[in-house]
PDB file of N, CA and C in Angstrom:
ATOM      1  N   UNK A   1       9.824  15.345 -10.972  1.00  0.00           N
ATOM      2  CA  UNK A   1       9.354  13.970 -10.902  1.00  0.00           C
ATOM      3  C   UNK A   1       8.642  13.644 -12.212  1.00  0.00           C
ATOM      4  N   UNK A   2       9.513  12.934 -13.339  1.00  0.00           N
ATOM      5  CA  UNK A   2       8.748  12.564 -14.305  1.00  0.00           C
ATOM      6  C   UNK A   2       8.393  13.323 -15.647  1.00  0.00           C
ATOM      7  N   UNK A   3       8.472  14.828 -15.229  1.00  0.00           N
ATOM      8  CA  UNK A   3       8.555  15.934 -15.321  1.00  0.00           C
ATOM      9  C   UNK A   3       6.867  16.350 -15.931  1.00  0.00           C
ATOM     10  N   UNK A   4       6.604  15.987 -14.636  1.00  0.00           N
ATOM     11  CA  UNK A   4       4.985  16.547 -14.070  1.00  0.00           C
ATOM     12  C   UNK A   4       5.543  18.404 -12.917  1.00  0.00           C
ATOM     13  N   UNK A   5       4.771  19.256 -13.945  1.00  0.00           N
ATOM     14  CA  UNK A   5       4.533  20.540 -12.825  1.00  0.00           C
ATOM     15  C   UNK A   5       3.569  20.483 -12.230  1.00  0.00           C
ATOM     16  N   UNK A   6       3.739  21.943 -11.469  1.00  0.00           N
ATOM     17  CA  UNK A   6       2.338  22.046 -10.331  1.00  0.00           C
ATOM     18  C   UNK A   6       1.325  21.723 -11.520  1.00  0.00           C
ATOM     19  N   UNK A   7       1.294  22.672 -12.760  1.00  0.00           N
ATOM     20  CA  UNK A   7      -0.191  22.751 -13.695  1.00  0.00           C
ATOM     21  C   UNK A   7      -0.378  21.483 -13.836  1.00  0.00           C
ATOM     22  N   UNK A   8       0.298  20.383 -14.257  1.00  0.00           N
ATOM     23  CA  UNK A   8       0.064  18.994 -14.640  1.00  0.00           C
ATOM     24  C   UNK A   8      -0.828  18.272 -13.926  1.00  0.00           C
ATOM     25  N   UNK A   9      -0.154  18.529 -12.186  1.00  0.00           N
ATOM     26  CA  UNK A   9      -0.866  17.797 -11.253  1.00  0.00           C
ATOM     27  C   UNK A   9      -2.227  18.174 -11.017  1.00  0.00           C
ATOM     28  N   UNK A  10      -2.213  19.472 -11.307  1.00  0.00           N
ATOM     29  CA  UNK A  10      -3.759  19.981 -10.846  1.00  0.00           C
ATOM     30  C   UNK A  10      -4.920  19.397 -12.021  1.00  0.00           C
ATOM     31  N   UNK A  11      -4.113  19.598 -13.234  1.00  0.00           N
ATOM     32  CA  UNK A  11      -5.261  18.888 -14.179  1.00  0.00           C
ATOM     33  C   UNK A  11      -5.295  17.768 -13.927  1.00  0.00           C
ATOM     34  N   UNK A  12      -4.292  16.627 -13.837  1.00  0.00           N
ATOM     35  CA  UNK A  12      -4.604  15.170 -12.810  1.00  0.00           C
ATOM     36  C   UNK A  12      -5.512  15.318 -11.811  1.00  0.00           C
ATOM     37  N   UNK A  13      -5.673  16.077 -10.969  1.00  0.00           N
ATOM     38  CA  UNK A  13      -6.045  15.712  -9.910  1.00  0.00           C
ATOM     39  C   UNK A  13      -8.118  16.428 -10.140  1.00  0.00           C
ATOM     40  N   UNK A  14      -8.355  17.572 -11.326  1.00  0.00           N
ATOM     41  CA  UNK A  14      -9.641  17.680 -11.477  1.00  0.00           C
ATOM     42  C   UNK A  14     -10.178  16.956 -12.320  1.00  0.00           C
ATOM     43  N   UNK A  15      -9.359  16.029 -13.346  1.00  0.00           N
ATOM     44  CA  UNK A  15      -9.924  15.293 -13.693  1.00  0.00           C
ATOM     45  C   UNK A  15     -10.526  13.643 -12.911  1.00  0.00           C
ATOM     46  N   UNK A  16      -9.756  13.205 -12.363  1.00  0.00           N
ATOM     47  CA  UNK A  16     -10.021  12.719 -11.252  1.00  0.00           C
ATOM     48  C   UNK A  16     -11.469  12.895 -10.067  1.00  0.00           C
ATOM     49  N   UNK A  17     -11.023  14.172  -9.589  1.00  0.00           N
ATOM     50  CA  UNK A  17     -12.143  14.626  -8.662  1.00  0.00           C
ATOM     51  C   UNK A  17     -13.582  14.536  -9.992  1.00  0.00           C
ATOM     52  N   UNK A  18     -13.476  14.843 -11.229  1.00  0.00           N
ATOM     53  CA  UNK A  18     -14.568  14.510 -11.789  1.00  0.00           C
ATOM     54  C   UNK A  18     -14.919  13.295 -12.495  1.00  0.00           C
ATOM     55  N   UNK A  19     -14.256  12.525 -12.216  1.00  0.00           N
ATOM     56  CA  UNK A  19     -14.808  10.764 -12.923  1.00  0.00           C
ATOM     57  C   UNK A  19     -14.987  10.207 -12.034  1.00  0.00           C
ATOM     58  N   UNK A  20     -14.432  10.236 -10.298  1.00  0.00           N
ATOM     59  CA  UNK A  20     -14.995   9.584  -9.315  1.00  0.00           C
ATOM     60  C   UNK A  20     -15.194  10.304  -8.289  1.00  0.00           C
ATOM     61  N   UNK A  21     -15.661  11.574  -8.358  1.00  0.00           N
ATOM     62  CA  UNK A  21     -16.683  12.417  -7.585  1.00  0.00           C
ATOM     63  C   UNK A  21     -15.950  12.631  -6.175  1.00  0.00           C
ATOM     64  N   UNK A  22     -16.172  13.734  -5.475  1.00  0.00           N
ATOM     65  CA  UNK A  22     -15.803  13.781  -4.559  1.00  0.00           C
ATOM     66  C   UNK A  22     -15.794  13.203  -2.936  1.00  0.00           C
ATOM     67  N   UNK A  23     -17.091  12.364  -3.533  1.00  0.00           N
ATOM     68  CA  UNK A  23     -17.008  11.271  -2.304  1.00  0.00           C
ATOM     69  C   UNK A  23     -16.488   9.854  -2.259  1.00  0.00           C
ATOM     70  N   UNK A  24     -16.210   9.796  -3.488  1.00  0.00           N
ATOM     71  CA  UNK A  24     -15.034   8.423  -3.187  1.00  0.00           C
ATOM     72  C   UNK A  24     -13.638   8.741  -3.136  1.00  0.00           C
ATOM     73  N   UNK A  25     -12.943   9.897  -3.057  1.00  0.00           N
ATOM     74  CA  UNK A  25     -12.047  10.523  -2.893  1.00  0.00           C
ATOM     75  C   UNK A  25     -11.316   9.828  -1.744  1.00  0.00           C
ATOM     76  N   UNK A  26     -11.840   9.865  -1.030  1.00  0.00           N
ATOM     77  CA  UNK A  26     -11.281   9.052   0.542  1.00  0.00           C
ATOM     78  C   UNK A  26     -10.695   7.352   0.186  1.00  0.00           C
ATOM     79  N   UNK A  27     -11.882   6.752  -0.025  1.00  0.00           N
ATOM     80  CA  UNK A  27     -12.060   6.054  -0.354  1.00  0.00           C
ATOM     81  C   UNK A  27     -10.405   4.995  -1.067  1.00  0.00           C
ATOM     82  N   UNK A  28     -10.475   6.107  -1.997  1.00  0.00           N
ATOM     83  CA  UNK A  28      -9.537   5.399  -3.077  1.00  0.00           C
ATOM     84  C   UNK A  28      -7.873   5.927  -2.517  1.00  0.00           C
ATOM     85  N   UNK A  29      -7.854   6.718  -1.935  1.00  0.00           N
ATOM     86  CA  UNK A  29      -6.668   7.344  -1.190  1.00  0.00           C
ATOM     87  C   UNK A  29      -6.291   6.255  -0.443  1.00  0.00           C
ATOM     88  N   UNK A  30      -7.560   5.966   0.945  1.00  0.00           N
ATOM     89  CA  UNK A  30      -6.954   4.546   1.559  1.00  0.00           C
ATOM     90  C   UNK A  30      -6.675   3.539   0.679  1.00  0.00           C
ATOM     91  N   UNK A  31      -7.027   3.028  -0.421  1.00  0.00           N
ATOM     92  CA  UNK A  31      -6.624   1.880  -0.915  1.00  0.00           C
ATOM     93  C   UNK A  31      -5.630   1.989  -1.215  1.00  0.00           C
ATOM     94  N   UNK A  32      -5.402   3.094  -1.743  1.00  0.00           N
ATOM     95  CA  UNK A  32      -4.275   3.678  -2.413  1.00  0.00           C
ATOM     96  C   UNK A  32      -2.881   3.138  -1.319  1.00  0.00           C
ATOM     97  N   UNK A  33      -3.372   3.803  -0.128  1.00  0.00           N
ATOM     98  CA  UNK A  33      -2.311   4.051   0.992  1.00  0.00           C
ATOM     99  C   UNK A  33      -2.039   2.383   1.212  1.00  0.00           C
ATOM    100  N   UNK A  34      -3.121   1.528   1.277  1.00  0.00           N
ATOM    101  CA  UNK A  34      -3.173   0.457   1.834  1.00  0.00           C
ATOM    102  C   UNK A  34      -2.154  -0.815   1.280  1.00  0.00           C
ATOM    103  N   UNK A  35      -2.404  -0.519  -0.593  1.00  0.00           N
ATOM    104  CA  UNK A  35      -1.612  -0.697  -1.501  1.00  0.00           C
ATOM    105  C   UNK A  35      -0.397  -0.726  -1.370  1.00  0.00           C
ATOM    106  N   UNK A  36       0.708   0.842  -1.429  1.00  0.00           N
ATOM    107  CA  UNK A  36       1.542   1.059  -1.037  1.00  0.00           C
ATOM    108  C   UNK A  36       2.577   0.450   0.361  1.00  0.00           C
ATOM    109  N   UNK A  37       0.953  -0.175   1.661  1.00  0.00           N
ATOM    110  CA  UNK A  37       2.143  -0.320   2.680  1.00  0.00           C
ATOM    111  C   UNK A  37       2.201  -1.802   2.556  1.00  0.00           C
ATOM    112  N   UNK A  38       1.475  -2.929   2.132  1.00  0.00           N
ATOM    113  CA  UNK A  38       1.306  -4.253   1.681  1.00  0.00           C
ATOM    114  C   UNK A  38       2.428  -4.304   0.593  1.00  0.00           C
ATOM    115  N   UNK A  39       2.821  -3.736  -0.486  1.00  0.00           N
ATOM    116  CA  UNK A  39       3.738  -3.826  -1.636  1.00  0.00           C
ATOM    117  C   UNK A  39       5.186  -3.648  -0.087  1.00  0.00           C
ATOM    118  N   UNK A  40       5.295  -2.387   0.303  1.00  0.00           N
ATOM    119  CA  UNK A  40       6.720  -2.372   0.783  1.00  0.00           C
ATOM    120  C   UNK A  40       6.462  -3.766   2.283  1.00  0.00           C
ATOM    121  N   UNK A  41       5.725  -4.102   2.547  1.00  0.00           N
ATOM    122  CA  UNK A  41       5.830  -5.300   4.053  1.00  0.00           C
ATOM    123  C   UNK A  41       6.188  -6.167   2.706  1.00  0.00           C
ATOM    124  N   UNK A  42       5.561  -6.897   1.783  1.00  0.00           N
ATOM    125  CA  UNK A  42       6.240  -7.671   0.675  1.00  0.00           C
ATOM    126  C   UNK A  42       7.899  -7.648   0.358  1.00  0.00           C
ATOM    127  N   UNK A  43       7.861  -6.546  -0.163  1.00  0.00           N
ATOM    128  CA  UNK A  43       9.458  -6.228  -0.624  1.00  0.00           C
ATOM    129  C   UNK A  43      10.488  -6.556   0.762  1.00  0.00           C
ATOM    130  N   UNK A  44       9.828  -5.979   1.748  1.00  0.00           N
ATOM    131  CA  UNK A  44      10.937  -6.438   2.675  1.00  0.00           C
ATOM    132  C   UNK A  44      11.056  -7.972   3.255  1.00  0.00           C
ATOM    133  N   UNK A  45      10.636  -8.809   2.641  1.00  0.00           N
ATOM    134  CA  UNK A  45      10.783 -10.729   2.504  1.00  0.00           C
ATOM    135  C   UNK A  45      10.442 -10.928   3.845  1.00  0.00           C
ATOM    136  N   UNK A  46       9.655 -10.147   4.341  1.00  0.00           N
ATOM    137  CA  UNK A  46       9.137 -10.676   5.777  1.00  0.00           C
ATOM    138  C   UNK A  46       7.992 -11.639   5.430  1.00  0.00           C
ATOM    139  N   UNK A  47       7.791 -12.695   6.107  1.00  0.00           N
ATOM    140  CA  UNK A  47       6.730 -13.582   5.872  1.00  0.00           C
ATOM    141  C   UNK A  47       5.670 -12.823   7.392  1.00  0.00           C
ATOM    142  N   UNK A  48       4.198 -13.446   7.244  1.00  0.00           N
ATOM    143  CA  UNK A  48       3.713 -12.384   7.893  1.00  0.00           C
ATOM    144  C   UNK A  48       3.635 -14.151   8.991  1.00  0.00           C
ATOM    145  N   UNK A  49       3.793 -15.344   8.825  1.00  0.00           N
ATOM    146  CA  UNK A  49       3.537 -16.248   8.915  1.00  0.00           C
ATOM    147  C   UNK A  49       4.744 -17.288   9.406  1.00  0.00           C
ATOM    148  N   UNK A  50       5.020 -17.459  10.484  1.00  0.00           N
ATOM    149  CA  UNK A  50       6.314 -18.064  10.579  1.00  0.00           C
ATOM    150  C   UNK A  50       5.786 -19.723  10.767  1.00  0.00           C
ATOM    151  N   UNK A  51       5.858 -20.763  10.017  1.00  0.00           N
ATOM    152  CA  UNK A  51       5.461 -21.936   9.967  1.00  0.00           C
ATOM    153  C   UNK A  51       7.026 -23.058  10.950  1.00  0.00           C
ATOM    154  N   UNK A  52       7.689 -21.921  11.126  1.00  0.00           N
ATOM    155  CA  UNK A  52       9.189 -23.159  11.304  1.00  0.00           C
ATOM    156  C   UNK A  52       8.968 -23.320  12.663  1.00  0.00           C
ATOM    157  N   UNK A  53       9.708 -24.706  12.900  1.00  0.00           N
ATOM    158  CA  UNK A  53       9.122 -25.398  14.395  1.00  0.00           C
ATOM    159  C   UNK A  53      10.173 -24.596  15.513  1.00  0.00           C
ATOM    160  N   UNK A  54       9.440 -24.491  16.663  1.00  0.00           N
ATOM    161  CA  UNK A  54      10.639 -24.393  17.689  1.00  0.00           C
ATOM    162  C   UNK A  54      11.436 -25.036  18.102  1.00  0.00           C
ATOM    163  N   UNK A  55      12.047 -24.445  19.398  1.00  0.00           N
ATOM    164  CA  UNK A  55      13.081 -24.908  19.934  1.00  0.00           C
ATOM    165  C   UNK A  55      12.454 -25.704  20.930  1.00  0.00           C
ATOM    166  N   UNK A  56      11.355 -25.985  21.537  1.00  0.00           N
ATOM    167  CA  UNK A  56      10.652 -26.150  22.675  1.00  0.00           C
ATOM    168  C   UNK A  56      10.498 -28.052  22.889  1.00  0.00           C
ATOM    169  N   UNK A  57      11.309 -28.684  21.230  1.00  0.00           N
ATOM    170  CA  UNK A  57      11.017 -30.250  21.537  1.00  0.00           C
ATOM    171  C   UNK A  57      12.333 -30.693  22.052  1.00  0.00           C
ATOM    172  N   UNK A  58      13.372 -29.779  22.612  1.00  0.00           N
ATOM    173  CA  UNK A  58      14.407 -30.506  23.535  1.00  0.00           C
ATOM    174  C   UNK A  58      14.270 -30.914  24.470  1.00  0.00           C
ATOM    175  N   UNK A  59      13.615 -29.729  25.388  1.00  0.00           N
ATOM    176  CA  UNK A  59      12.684 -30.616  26.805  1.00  0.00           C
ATOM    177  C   UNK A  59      11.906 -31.775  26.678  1.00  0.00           C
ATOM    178  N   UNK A  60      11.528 -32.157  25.532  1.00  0.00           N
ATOM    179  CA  UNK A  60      10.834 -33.552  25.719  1.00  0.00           C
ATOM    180  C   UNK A  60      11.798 -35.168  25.215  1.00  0.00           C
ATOM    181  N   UNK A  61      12.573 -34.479  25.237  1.00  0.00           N
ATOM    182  CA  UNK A  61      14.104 -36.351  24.901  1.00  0.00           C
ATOM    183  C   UNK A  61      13.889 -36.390  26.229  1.00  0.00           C
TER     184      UNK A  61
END
């Protein structure tokens, strides 16, 4: 991937654990995660919001 090895990732990942400490670790993972599932509900052209009228004004002619 990218052509990142195991060694690569691990220095990613202590440098990391040392610029935002091990207690925001969580933290930034959920955003992280949160990020990721908002981008793919986007990509898939779902509106979260359906504004179009029903079918329900035939019963009233």
């Amino acid at each position: 991937m990218f052509g990142f090895g195991m060694p690569e990732l691990i220095v990613i990942l202590v440098i990391v654990l040392v610029v935002f400490g091990a207690g925001r670790l969580p933290e930034i993972g959920g955003a992280l995660g949160k990020s990721i599932k908002n981008f793919k509900r986007a990509s898939e052209g779902k509106d979260e919001i359906d504004i179009s009228p029903k079918k329900d004004d035939e019963g009233k002619k």
